[in-house]
N, C-alpha and C. Protein backbone atom coordinates (compact mmCIF):
# COMPACT_ATOMS: atom_id res chain seq x y z
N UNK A 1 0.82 -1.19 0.00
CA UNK A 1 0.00 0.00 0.00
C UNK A 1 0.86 1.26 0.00
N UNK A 2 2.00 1.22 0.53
CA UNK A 2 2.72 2.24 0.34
C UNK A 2 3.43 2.67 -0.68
N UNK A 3 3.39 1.31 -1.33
CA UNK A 3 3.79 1.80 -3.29
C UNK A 3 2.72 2.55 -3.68
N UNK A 4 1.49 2.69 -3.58
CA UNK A 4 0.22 3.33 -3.52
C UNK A 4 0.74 4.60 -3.56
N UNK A 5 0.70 5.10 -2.67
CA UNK A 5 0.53 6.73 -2.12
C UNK A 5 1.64 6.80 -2.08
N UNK A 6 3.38 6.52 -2.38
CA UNK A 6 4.48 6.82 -3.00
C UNK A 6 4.26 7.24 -4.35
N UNK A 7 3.98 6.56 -5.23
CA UNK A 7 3.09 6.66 -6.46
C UNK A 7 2.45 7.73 -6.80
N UNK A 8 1.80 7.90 -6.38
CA UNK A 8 0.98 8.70 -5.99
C UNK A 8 1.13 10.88 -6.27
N UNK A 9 1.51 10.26 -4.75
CA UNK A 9 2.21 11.48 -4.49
C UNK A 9 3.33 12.33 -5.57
N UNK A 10 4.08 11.14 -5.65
CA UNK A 10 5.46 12.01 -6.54
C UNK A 10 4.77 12.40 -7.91
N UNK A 11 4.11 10.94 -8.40
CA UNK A 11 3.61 11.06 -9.80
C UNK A 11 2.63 12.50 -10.04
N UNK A 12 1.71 12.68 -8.98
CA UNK A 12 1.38 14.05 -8.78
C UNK A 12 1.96 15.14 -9.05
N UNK A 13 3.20 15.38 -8.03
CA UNK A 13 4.52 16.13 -8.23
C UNK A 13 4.96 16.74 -9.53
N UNK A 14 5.13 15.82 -10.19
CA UNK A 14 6.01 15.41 -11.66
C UNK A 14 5.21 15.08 -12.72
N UNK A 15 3.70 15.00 -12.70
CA UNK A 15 3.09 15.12 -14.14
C UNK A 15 2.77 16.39 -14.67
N UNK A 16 3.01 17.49 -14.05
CA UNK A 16 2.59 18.44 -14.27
C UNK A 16 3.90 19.09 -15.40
N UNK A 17 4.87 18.25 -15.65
CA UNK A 17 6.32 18.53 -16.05
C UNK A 17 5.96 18.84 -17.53
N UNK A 18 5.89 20.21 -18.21
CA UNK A 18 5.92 20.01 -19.79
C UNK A 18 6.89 20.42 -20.35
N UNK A 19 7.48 19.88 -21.51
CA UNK A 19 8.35 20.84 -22.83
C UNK A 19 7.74 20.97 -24.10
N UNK A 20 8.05 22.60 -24.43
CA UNK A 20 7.82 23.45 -24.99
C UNK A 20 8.36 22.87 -26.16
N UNK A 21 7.91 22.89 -27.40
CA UNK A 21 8.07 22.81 -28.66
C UNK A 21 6.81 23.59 -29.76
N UNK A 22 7.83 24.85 -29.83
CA UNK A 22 7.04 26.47 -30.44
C UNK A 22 5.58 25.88 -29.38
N UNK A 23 4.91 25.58 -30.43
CA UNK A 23 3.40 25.83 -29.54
C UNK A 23 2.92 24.77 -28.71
N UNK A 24 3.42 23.78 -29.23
CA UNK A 24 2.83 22.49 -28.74
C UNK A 24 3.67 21.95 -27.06
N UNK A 25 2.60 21.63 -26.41
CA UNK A 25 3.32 21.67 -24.98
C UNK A 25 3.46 20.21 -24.77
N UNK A 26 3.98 18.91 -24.45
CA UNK A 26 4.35 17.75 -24.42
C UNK A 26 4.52 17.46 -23.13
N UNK A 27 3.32 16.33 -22.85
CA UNK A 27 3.23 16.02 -20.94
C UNK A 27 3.98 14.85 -21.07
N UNK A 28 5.73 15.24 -20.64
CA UNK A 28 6.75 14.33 -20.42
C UNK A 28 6.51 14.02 -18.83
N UNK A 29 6.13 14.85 -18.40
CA UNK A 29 6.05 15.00 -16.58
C UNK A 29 5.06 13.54 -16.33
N UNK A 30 3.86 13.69 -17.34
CA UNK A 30 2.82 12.58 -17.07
C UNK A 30 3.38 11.18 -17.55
N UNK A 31 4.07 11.11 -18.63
CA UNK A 31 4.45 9.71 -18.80
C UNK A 31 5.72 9.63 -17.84
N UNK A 32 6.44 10.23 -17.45
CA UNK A 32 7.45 9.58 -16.54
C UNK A 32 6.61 9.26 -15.31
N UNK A 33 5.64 10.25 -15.09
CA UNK A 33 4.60 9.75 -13.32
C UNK A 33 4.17 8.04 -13.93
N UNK A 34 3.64 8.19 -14.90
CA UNK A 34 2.68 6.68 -15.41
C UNK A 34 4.55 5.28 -15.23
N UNK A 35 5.60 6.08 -15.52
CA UNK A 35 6.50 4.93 -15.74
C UNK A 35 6.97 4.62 -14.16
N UNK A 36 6.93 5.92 -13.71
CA UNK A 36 7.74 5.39 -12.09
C UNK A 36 5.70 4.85 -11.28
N UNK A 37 5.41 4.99 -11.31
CA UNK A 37 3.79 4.42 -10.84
C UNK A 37 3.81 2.91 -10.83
N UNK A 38 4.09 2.48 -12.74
CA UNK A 38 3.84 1.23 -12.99
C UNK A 38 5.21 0.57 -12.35
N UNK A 39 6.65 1.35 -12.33
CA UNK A 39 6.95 0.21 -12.18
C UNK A 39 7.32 -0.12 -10.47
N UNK A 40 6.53 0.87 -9.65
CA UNK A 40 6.37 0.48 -8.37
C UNK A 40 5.27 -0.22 -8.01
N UNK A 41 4.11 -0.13 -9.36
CA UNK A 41 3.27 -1.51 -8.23
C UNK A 41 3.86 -3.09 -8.87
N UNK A 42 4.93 -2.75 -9.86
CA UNK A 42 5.13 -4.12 -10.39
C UNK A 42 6.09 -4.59 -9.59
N UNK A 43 7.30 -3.65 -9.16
CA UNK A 43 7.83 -4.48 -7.69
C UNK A 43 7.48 -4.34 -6.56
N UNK A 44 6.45 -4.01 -6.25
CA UNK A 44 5.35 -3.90 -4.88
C UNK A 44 5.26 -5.83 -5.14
N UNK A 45 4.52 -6.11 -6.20
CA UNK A 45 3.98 -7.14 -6.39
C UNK A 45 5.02 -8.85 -6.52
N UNK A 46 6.02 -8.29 -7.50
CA UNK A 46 7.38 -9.45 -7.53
C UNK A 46 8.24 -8.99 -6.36
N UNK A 47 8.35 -8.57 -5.14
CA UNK A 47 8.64 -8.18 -3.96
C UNK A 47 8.00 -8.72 -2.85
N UNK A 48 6.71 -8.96 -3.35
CA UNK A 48 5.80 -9.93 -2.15
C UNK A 48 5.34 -11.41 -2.49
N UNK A 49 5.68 -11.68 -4.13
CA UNK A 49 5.29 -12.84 -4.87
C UNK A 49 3.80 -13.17 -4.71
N UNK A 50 2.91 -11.92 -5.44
CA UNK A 50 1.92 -11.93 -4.99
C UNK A 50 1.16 -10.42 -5.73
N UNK A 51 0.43 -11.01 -6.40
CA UNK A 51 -0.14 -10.05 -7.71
C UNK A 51 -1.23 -9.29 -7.61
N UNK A 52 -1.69 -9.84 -6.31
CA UNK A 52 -2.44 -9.22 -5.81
C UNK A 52 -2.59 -7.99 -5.43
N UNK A 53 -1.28 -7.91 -4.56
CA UNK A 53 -0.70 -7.01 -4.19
C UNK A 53 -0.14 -5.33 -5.28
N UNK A 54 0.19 -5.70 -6.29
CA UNK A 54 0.22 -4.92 -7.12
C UNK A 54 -1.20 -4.39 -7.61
N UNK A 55 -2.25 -4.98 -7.16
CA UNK A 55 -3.41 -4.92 -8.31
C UNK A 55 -3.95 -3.47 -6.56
N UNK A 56 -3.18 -3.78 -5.47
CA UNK A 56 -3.79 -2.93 -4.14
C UNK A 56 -2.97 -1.56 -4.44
N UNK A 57 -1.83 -1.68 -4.75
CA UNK A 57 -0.94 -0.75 -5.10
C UNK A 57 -1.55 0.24 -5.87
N UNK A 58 -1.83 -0.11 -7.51
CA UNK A 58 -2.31 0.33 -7.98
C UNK A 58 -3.75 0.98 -7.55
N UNK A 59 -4.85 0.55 -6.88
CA UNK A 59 -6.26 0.59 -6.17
C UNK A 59 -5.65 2.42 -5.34
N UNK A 60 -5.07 1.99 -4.00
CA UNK A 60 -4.76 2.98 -3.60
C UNK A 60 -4.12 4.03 -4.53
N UNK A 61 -3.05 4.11 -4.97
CA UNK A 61 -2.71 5.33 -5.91
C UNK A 61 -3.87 6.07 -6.85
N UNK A 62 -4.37 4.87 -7.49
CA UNK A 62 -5.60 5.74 -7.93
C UNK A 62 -7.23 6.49 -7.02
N UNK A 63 -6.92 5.78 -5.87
CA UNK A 63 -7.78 6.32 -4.69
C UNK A 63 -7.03 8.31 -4.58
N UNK A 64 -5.87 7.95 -4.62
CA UNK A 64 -5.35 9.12 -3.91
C UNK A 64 -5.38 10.03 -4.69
N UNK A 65 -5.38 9.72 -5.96
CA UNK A 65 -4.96 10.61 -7.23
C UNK A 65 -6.22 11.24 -7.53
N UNK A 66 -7.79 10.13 -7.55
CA UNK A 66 -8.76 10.69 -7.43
C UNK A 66 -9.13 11.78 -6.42
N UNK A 67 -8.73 11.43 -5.00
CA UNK A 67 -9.28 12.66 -4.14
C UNK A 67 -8.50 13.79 -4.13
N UNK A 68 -7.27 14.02 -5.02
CA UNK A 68 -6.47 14.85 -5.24
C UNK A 68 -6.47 15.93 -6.27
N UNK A 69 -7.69 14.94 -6.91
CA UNK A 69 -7.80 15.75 -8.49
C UNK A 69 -9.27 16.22 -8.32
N UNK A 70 -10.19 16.63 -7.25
CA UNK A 70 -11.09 16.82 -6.91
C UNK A 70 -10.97 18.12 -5.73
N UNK A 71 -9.91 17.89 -5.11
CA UNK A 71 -9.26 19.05 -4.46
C UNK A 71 -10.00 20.67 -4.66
N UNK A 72 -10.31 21.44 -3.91
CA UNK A 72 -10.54 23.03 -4.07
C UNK A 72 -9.46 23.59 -4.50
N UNK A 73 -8.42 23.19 -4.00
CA UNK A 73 -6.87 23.72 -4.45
C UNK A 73 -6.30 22.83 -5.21
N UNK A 74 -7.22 22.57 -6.45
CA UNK A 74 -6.66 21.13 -7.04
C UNK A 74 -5.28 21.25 -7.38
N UNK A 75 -4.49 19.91 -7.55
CA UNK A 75 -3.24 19.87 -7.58
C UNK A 75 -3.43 19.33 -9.35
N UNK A 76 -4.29 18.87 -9.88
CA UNK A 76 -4.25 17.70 -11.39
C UNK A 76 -5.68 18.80 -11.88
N UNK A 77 -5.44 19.57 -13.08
CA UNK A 77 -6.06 19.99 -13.94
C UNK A 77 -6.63 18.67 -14.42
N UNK A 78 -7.77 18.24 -14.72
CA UNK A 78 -8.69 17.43 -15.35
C UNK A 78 -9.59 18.08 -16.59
N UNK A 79 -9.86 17.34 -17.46
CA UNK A 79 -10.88 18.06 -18.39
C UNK A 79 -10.06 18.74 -19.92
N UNK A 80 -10.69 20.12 -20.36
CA UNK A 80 -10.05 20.49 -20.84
C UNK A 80 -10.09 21.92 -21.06
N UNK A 81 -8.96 22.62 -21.30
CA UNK A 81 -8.62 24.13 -21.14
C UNK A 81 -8.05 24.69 -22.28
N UNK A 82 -8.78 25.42 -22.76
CA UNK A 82 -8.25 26.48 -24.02
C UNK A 82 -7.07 27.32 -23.31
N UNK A 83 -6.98 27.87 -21.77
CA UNK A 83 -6.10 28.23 -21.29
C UNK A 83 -4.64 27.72 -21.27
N UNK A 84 -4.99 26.19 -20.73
CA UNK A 84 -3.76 25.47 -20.55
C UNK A 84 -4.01 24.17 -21.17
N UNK A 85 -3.92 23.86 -22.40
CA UNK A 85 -3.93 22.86 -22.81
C UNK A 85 -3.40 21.49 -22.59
N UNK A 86 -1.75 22.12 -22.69
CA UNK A 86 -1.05 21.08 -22.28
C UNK A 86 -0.69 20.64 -21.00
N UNK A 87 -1.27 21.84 -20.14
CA UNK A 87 -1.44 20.71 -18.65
C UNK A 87 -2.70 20.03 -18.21
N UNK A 88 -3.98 20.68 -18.93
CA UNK A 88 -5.38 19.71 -18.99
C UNK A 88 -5.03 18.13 -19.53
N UNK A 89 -4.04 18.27 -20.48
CA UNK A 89 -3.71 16.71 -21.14
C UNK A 89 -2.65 15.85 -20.42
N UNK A 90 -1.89 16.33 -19.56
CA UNK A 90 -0.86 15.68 -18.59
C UNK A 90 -1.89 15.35 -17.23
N UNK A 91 -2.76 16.25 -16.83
CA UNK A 91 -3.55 15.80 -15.80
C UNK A 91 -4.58 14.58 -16.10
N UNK A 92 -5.35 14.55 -17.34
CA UNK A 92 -6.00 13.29 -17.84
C UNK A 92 -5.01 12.54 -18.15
N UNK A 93 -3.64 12.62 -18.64
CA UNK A 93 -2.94 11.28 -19.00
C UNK A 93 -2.94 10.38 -17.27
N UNK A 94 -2.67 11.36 -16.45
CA UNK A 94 -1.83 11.22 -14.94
C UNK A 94 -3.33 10.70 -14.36
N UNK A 95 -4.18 11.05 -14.92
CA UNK A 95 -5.05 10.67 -13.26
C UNK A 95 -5.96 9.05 -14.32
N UNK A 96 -5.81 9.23 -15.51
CA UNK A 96 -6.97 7.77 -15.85
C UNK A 96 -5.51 6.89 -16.62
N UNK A 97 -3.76 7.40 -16.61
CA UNK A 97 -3.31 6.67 -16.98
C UNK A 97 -2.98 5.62 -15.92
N UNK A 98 -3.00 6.08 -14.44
CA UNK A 98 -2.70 5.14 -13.57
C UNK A 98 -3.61 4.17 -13.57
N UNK A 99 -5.17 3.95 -14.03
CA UNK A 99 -5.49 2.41 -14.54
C UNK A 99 -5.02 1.73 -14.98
N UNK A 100 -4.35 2.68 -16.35
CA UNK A 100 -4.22 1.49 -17.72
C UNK A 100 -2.77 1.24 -17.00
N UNK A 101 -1.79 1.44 -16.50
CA UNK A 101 -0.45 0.83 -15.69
C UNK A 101 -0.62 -0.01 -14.84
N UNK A 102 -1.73 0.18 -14.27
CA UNK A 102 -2.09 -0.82 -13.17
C UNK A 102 -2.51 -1.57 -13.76
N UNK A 103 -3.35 -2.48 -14.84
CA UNK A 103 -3.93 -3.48 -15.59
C UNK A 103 -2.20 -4.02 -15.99
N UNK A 104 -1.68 -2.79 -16.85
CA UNK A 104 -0.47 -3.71 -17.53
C UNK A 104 0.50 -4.11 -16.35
N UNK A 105 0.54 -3.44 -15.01
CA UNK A 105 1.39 -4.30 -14.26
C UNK A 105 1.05 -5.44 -13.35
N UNK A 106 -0.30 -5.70 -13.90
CA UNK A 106 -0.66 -6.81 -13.09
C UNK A 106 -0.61 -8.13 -13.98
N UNK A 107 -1.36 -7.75 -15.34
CA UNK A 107 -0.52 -8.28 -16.61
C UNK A 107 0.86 -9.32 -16.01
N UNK A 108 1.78 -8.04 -16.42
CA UNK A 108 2.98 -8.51 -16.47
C UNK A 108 3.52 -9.02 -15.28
N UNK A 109 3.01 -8.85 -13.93
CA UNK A 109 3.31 -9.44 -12.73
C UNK A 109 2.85 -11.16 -12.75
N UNK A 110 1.68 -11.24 -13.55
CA UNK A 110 0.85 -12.62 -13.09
C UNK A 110 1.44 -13.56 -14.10
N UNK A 111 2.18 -12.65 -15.56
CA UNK A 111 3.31 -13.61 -16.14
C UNK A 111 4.43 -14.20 -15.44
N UNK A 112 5.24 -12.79 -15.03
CA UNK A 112 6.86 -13.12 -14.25
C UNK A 112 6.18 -13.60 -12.78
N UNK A 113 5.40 -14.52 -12.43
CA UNK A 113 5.20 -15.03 -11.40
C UNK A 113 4.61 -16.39 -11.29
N UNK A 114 4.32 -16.74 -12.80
CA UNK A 114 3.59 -17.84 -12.34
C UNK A 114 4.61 -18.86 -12.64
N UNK A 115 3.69 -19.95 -12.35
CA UNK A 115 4.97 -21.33 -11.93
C UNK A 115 5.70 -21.75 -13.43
N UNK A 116 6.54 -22.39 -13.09
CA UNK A 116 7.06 -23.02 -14.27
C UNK A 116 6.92 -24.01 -14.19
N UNK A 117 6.65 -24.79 -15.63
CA UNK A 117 6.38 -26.44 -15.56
C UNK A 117 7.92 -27.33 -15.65
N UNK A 118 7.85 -28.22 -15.06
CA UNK A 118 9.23 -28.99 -15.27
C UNK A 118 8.78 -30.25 -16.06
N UNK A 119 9.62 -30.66 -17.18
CA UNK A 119 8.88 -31.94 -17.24
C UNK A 119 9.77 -32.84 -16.89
């Protein structure tokens, strides 16, 4: 659970990260939050041998990210903004990409975990 709200938190932090190219603003901040996210519930999970566990990891972070992005003083722009475009699109990558990481690291946890056959 504490890969959760580690997760969480920083990925919060750091999706908000953009570069400038002339007009177009590029949410590098949000895919590095989605890469350090996934790959803490995937060793949350090959750390406890137990996939479950990654699938809680993931649960909480997106608990947190939701009540974070709902905030009065929100911290995650959601939606979308003629103002700020490119941080409306780092806040939707950041707050509905931590599902799709959490599916693929449970994915890939329930591969690198399951038994091997001997014959």
């Amino acid at each position: 659970m504490m890969a959760g709200g580690i997760a969480a938190v920083f990925g919060t932090v750091l999706h908000g990260q953009l570069v400038h190219l002339g007009p177009t603003a590029l949410p590098v901040g949000a895919l590095a939050a989605l890469v350090l996210a996934g790959s803490l519930f995937l060793l949350c999970g090959l750390w406890a041998r137990n996939v479950i566990l990654t699938a809680v990891a993931g649960a909480v972070a997106y608990g947190i990210v939701a009540l974070l992005s709902t905030s009065s003083k929100t911290l995650i722009l959601t939606g979308s903004s003629e103002a700020a475009p490119g941080t409306a699109l780092a806040g939707n990558l950041w707050l509905f990409g931590v599902l799709a990481v959490t599916l693929a690291a449970v994915v890939t946890g329930s591969v690198l975990l399951r038994p091997v056959r001997r014959r």
